[in-house]
PDB file of N, CA and C in Angstrom:
ATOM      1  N   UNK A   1     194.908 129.695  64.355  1.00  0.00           N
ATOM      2  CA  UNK A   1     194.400 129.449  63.035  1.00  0.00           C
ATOM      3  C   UNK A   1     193.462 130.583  62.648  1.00  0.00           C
ATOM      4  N   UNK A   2     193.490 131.063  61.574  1.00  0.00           N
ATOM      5  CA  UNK A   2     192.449 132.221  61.136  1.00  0.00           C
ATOM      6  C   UNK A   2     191.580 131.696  60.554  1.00  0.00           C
ATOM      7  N   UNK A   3     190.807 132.502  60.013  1.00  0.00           N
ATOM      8  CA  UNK A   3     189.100 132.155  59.645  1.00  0.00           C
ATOM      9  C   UNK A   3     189.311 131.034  58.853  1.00  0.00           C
ATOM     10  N   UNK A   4     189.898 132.013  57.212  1.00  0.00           N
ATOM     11  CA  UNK A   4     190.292 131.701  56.011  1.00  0.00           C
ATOM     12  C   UNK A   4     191.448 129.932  56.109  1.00  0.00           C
ATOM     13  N   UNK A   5     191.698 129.915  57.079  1.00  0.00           N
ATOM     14  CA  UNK A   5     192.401 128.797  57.415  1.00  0.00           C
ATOM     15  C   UNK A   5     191.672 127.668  57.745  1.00  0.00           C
ATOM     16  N   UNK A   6     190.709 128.285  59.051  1.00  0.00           N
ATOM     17  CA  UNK A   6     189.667 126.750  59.040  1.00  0.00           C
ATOM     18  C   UNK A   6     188.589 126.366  58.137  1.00  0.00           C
ATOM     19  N   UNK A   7     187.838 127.923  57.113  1.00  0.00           N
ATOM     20  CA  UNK A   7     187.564 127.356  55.956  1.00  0.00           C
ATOM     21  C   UNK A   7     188.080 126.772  55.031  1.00  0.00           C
ATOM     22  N   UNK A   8     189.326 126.792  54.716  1.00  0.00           N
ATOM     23  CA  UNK A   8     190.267 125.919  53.499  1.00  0.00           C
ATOM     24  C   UNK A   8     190.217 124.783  53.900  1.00  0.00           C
ATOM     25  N   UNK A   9     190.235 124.145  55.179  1.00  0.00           N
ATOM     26  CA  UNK A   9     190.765 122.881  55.971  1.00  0.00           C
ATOM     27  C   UNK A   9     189.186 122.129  55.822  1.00  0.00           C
ATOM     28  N   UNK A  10     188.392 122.685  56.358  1.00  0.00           N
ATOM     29  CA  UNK A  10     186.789 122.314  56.120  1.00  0.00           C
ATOM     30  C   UNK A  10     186.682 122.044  54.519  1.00  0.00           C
ATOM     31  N   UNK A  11     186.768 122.889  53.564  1.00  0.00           N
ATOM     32  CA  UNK A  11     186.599 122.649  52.038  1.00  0.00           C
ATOM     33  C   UNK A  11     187.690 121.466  51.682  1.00  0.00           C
ATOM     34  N   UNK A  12     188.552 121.039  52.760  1.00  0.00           N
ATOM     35  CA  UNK A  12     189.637 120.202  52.139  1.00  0.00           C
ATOM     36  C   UNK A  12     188.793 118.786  52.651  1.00  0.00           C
ATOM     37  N   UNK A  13     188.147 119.225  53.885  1.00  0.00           N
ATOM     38  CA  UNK A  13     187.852 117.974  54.408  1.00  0.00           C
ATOM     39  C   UNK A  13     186.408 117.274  53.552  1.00  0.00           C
ATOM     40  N   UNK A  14     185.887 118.184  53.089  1.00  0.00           N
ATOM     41  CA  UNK A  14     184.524 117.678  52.257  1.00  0.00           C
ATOM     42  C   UNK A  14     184.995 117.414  51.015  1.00  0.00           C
ATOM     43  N   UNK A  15     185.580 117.892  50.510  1.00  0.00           N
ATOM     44  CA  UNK A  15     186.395 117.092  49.026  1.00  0.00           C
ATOM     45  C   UNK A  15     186.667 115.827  49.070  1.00  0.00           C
ATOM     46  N   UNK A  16     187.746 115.818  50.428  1.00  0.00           N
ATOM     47  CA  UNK A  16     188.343 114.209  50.261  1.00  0.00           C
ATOM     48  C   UNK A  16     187.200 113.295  50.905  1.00  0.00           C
ATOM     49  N   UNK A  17     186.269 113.666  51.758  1.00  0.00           N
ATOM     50  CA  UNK A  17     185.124 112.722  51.961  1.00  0.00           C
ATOM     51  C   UNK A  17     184.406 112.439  50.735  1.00  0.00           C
ATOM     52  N   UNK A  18     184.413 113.916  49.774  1.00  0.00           N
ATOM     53  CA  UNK A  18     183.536 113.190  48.466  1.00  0.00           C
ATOM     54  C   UNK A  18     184.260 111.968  47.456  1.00  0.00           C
ATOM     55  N   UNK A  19     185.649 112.518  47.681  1.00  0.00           N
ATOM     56  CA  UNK A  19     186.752 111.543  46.949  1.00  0.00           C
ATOM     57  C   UNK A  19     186.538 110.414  47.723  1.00  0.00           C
ATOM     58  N   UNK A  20     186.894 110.057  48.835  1.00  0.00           N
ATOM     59  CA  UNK A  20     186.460 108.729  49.229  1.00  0.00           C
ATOM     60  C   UNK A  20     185.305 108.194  49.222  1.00  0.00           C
ATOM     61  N   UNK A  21     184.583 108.828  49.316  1.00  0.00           N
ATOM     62  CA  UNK A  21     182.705 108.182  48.999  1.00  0.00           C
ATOM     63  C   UNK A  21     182.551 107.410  47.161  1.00  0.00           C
ATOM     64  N   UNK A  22     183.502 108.528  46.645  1.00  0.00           N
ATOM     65  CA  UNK A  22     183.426 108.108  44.956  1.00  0.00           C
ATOM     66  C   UNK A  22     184.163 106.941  45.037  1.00  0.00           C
ATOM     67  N   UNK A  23     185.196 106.948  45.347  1.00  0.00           N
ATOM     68  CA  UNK A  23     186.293 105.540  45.160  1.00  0.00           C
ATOM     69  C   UNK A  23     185.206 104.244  45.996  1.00  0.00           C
ATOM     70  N   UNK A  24     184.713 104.611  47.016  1.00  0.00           N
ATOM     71  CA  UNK A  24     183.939 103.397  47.686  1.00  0.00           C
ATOM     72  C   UNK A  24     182.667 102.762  46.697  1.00  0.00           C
ATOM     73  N   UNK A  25     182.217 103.558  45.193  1.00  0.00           N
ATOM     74  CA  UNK A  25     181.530 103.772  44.699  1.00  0.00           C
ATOM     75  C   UNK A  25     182.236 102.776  44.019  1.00  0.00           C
ATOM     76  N   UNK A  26     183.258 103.308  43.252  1.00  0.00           N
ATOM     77  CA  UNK A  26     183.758 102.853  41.955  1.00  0.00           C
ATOM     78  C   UNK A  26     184.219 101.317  42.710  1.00  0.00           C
ATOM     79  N   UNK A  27     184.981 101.454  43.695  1.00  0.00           N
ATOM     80  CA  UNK A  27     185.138  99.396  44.136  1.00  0.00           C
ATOM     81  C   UNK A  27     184.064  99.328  44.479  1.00  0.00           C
ATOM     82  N   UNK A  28     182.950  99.169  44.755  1.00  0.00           N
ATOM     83  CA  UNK A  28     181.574  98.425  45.015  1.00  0.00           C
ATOM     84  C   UNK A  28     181.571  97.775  43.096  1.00  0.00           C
ATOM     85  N   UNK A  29     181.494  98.827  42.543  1.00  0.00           N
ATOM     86  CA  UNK A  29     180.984  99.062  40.631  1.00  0.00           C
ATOM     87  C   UNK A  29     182.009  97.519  40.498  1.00  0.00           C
ATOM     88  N   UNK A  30     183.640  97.561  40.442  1.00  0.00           N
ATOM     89  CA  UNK A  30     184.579  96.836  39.803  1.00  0.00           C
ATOM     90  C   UNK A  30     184.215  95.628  40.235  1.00  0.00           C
ATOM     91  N   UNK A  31     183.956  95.268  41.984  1.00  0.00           N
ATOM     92  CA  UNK A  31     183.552  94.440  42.281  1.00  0.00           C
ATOM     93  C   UNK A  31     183.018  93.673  41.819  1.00  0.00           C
ATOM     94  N   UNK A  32     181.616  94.243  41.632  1.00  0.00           N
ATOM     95  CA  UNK A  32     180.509  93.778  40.789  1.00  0.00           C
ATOM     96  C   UNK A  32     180.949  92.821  39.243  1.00  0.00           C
ATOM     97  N   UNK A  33     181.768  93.742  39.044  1.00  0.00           N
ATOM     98  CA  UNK A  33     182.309  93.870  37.163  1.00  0.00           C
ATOM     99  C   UNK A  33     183.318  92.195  37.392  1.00  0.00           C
ATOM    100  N   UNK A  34     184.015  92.164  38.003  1.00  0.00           N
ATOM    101  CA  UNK A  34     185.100  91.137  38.585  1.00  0.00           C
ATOM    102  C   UNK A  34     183.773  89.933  38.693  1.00  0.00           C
ATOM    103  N   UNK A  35     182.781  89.854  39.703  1.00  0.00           N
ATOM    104  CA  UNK A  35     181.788  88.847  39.785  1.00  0.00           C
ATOM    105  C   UNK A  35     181.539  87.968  38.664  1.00  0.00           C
ATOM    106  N   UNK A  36     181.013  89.262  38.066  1.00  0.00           N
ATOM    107  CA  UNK A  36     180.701  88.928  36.552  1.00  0.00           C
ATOM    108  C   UNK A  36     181.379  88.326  35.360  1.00  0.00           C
ATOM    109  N   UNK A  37     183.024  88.765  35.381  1.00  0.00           N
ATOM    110  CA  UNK A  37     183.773  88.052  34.711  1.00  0.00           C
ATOM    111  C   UNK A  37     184.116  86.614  35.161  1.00  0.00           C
ATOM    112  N   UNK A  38     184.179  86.461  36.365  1.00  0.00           N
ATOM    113  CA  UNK A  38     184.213  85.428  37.349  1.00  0.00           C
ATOM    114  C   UNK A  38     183.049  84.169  36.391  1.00  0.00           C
ATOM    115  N   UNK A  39     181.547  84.757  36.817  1.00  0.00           N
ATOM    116  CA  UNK A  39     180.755  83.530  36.281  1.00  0.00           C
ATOM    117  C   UNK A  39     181.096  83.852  34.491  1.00  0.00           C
ATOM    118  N   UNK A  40     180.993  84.266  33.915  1.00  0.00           N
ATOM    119  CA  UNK A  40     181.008  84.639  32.213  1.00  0.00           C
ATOM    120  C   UNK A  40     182.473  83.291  32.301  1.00  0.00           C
ATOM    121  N   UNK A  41     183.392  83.333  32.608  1.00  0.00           N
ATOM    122  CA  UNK A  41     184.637  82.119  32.551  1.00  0.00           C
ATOM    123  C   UNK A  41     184.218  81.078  33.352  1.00  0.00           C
ATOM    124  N   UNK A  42     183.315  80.981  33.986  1.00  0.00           N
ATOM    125  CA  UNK A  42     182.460  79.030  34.264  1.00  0.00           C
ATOM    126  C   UNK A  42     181.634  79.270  33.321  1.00  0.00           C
ATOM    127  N   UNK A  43     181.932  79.904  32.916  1.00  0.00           N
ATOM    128  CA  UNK A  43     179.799  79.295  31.759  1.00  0.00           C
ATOM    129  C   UNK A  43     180.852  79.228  30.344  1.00  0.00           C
ATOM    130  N   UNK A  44     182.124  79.658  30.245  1.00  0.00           N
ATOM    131  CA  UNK A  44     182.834  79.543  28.697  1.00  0.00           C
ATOM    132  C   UNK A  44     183.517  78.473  29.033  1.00  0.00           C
ATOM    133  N   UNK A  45     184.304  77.585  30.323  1.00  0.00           N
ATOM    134  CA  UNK A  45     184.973  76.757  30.355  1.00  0.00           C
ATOM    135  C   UNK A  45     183.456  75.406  30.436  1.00  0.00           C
ATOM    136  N   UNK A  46     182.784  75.938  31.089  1.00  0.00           N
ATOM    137  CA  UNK A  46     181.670  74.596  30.503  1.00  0.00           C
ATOM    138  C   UNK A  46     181.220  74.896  28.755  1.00  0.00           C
ATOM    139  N   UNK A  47     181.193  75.701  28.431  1.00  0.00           N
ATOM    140  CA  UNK A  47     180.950  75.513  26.837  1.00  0.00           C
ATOM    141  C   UNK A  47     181.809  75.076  26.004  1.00  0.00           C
ATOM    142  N   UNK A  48     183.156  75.438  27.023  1.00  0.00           N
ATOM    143  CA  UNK A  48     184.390  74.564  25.881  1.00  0.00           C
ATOM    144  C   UNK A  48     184.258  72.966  26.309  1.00  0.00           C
ATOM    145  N   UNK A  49     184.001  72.582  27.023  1.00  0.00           N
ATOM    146  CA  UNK A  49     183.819  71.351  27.617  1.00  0.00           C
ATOM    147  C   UNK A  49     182.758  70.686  27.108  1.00  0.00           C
ATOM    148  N   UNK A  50     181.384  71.464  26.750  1.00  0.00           N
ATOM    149  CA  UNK A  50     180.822  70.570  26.030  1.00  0.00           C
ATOM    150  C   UNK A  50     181.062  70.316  24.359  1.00  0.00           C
ATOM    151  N   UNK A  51     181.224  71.702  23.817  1.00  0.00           N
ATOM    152  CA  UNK A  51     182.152  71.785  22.644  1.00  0.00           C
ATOM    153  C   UNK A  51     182.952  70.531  22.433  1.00  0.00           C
ATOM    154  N   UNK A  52     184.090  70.213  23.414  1.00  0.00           N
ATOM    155  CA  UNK A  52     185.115  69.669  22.804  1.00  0.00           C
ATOM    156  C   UNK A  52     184.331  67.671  22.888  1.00  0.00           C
ATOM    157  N   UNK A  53     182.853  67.932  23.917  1.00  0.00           N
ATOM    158  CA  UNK A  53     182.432  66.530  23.931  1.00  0.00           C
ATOM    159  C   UNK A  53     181.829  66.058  22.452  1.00  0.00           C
ATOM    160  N   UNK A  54     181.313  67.541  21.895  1.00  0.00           N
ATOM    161  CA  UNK A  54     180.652  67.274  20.685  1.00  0.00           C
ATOM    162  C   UNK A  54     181.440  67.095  19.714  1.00  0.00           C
ATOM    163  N   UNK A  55     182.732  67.793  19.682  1.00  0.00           N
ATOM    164  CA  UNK A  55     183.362  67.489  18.459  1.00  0.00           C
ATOM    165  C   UNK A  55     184.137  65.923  18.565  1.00  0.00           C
ATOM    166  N   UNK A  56     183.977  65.116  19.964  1.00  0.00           N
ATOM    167  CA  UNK A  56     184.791  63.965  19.766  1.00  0.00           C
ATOM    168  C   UNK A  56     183.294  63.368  19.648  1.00  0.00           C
ATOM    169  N   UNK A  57     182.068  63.394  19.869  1.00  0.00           N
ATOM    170  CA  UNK A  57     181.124  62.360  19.273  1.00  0.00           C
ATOM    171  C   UNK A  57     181.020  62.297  18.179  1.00  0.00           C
ATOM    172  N   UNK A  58     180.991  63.557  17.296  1.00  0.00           N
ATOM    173  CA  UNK A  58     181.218  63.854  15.972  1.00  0.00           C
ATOM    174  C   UNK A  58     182.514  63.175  15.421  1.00  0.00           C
ATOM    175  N   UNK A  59     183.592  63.114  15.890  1.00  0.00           N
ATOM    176  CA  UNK A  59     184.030  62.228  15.334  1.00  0.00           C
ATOM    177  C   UNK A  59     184.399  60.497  15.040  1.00  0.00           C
ATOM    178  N   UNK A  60     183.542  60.428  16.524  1.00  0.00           N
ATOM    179  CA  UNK A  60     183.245  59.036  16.448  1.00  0.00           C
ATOM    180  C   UNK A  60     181.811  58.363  15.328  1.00  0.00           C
ATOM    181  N   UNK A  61     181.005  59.523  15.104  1.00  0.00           N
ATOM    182  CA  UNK A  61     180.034  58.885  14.628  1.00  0.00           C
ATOM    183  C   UNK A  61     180.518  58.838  13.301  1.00  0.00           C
ATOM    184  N   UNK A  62     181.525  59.699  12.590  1.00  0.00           N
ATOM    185  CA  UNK A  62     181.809  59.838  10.910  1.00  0.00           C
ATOM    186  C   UNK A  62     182.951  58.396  10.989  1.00  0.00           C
ATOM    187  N   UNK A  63     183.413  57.414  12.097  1.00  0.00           N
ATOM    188  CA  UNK A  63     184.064  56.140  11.906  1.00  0.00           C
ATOM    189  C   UNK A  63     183.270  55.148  11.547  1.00  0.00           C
ATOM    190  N   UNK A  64     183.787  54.365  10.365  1.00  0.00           N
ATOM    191  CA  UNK A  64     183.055  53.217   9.584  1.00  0.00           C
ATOM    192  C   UNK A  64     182.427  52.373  11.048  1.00  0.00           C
ATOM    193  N   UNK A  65     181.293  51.645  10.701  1.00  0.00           N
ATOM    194  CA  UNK A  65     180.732  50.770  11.806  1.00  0.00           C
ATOM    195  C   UNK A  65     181.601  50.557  12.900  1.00  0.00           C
ATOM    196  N   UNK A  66     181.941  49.396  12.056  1.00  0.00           N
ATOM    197  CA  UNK A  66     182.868  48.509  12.934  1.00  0.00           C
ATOM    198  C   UNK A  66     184.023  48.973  14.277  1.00  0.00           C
ATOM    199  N   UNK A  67     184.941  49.888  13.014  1.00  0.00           N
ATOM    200  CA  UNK A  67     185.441  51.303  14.338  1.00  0.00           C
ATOM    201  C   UNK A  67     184.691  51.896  15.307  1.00  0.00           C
ATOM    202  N   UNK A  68     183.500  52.389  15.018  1.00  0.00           N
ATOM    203  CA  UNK A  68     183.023  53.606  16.139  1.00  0.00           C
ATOM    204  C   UNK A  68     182.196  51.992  17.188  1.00  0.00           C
ATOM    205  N   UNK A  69     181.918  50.848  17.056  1.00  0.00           N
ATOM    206  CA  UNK A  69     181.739  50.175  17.552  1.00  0.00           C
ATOM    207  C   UNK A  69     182.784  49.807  18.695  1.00  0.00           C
ATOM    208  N   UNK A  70     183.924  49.385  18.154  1.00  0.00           N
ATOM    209  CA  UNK A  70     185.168  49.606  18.890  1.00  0.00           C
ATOM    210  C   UNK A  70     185.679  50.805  19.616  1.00  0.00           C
ATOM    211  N   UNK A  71     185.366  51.808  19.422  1.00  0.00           N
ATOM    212  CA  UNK A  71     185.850  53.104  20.631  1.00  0.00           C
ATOM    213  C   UNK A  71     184.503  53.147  21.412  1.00  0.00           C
ATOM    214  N   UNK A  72     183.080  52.744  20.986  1.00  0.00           N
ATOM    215  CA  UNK A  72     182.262  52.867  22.255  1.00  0.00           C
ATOM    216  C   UNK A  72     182.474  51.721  22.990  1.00  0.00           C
ATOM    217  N   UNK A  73     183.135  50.617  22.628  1.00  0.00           N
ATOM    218  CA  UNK A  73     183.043  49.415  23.928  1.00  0.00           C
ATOM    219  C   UNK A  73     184.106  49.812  25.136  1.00  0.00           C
ATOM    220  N   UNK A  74     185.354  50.500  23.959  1.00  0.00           N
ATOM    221  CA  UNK A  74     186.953  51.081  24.747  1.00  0.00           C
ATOM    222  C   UNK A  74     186.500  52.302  25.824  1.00  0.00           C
ATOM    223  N   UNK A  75     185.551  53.416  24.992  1.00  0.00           N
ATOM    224  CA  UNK A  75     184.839  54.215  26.285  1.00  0.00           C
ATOM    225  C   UNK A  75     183.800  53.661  27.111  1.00  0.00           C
ATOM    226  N   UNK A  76     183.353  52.591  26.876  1.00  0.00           N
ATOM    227  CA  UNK A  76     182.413  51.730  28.120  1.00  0.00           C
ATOM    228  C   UNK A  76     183.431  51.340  28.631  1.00  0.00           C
ATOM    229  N   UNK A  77     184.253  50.691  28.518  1.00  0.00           N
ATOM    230  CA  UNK A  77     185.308  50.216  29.600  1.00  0.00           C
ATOM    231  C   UNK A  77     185.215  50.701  30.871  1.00  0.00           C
ATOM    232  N   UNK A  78     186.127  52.289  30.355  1.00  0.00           N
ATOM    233  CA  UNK A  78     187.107  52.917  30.961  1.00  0.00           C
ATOM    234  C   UNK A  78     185.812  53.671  31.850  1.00  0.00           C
ATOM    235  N   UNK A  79     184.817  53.615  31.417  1.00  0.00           N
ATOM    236  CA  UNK A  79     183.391  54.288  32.367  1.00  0.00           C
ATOM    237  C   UNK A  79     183.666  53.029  33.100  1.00  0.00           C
ATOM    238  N   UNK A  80     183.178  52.227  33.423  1.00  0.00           N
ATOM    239  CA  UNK A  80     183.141  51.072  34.240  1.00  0.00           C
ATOM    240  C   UNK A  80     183.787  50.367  35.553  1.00  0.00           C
TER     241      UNK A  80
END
């Protein structure tokens, strides 16, 4: 091997260590990013969940008396 040979091989070898140090960088980063989308979709599937509780109390409370009387005894039931 000549000089110029084991310097190219050395400059090849510190490149791809920097290339792999960066990529170990960037999946640590996505990781992170993935976590995050992870909780952000439990905290929107509990907001649709309470959402969809409010829009059915809301529509129980706009039923004449007597009705919304009758779907809270039918949802006491089915609690019971």
């Amino acid at each position: 091997m000549t000089h110029d040979t084991t310097e190219q091989l050395a400059g090849d070898a510190g490149y791809m260590s920097a290339q792999v140090h960066e990529m170990g960088r960037e999946i640590e980063r996505l990781s992170a990013i993935a976590e995050q989308v992870e909780q952000l979709e439990a905290q929107l599937a509990t907001a649709d969940q309470r959402i969809k509780e409010l829009e059915t109390a809301l529509a129980v409370a706009r039923l004449p008396p007597e009705s919304r009387s009758n779907v809270i005894q039918l949802v006491e039931g089915k609690a019971a």
